[in-house]
Protein backbone atom coordinates (compact mmCIF):
# COMPACT_ATOMS: atom_id res chain seq x y z
CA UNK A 1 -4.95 -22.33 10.28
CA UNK A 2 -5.96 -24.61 12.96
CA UNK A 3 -4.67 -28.47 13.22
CA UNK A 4 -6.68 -31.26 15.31
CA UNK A 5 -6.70 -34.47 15.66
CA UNK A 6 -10.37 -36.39 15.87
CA UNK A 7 -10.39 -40.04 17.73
CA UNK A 8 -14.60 -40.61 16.86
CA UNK A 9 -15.66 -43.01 19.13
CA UNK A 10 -19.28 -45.83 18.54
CA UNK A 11 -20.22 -47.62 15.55
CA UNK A 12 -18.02 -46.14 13.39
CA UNK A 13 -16.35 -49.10 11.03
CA UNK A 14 -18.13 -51.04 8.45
CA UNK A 15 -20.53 -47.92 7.68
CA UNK A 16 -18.66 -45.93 5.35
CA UNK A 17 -17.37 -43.18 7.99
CA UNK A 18 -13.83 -42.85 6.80
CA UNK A 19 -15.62 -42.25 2.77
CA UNK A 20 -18.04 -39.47 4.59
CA UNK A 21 -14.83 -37.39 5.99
CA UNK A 22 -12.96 -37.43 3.02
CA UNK A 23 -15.98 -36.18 0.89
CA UNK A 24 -16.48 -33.79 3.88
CA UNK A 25 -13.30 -32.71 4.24
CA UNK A 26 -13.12 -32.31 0.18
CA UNK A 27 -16.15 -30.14 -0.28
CA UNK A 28 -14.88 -27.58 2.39
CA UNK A 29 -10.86 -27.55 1.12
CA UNK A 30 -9.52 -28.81 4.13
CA UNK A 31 -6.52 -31.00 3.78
CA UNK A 32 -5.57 -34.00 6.48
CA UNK A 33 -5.96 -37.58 6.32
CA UNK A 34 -8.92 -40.43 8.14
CA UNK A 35 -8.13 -44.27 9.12
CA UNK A 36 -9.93 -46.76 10.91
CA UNK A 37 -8.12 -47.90 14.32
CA UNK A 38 -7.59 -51.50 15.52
CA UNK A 39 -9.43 -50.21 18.46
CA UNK A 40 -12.62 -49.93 16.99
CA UNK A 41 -12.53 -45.55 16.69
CA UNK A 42 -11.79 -43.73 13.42
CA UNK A 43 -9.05 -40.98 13.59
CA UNK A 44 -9.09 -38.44 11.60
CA UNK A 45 -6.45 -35.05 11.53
CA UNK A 46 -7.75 -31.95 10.12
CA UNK A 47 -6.01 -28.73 8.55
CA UNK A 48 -7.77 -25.71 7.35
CA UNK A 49 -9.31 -22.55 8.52
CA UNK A 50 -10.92 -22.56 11.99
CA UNK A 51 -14.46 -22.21 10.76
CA UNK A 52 -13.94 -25.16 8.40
CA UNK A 53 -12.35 -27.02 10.94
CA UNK A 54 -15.34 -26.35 13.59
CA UNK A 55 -17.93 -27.12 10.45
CA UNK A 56 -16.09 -30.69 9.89
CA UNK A 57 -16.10 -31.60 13.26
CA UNK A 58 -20.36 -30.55 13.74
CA UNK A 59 -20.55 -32.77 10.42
CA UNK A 60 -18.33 -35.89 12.03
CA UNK A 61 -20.80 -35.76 15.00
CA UNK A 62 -23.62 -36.39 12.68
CA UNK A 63 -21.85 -38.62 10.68
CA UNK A 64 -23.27 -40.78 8.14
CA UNK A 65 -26.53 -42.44 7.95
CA UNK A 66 -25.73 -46.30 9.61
CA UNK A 67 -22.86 -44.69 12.12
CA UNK A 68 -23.51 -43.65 15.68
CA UNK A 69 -21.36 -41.17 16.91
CA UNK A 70 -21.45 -41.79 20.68
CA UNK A 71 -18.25 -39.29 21.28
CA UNK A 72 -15.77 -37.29 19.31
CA UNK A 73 -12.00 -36.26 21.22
CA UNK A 74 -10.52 -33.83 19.82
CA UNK A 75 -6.65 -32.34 20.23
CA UNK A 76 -4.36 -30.10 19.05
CA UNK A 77 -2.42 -31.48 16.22
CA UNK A 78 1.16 -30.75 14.98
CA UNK A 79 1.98 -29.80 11.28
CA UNK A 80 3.98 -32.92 10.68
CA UNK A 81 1.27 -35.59 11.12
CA UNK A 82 0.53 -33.92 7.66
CA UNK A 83 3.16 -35.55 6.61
CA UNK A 84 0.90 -39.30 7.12
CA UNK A 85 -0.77 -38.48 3.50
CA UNK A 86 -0.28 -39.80 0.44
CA UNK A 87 2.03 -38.38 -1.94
CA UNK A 88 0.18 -35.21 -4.00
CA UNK A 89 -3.20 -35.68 -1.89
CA UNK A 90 -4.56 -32.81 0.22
CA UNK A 91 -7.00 -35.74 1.91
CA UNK A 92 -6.28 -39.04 1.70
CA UNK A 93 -7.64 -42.35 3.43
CA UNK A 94 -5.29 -44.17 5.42
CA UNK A 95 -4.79 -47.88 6.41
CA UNK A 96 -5.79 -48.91 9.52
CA UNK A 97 -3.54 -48.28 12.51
C-alpha cells in the first residue's frame, strides 16, 4: 500500500476540485480524505495500491473541467493522517484547514 500526501497548487477552489477527488478516489477504492487550504491549494492524502495511487494523482493533474492545475507536490504520508476522516468513511471531504 502506498500513502501520499497531495498539496495541488492553481485555481483549484470554487471549481468543484475537492467533489472530483472524492468521486476519483471512490471509483478506484482508494481510501484518504481532500480539503481546501486557507492558502489557496487543495490537499488531499491518498491510501491504496501503488497503481491506484499513481492513476489518482495523473487524474488530479487533469483535474476537473474549470480548475487549472499549475503544480501538484506530492510526499510520503504516514498511516495516522488516516485517522483525519470521518467516522465509517473510507473518503471523506474535509473542512478547510
Amino acid at each position: 500500500m502506498r500513502l501520499v500526501r497531495l498539496t495541488i497548487h492553481g485555481r483549484v477552489h470554487g471549481v468543484g476540485f475537492r467533489a472530483f477527488v472524492e468521486d476519483e478516489a471512490m471509483s478506484r477504492g482508494l481510501e484518504g480524505w481532500v480539503r481546501n487550504r486557507r492558502d489557496g491549494t487543495v490537499e488531499a492524502l491518498i491510501a491504496g495500491e501503488a497503481r491506484l495511487v499513481k492513476e489518482m494523482i495523473e487524474a488530479c493533474r487533469r483535474g476537473p473541467a474549470a480548475a487549472r492545475v499549475e503544480r501538484i507536490d506530492v510526499e510520503e504520508a504516514k498511516a495516522d493522517e488516516l485517522a483525519r476522516r470521518q467516522p465509517g468513511e473510507r473518503f471523506s471531504v474535509l473542512q478547510t484547514g
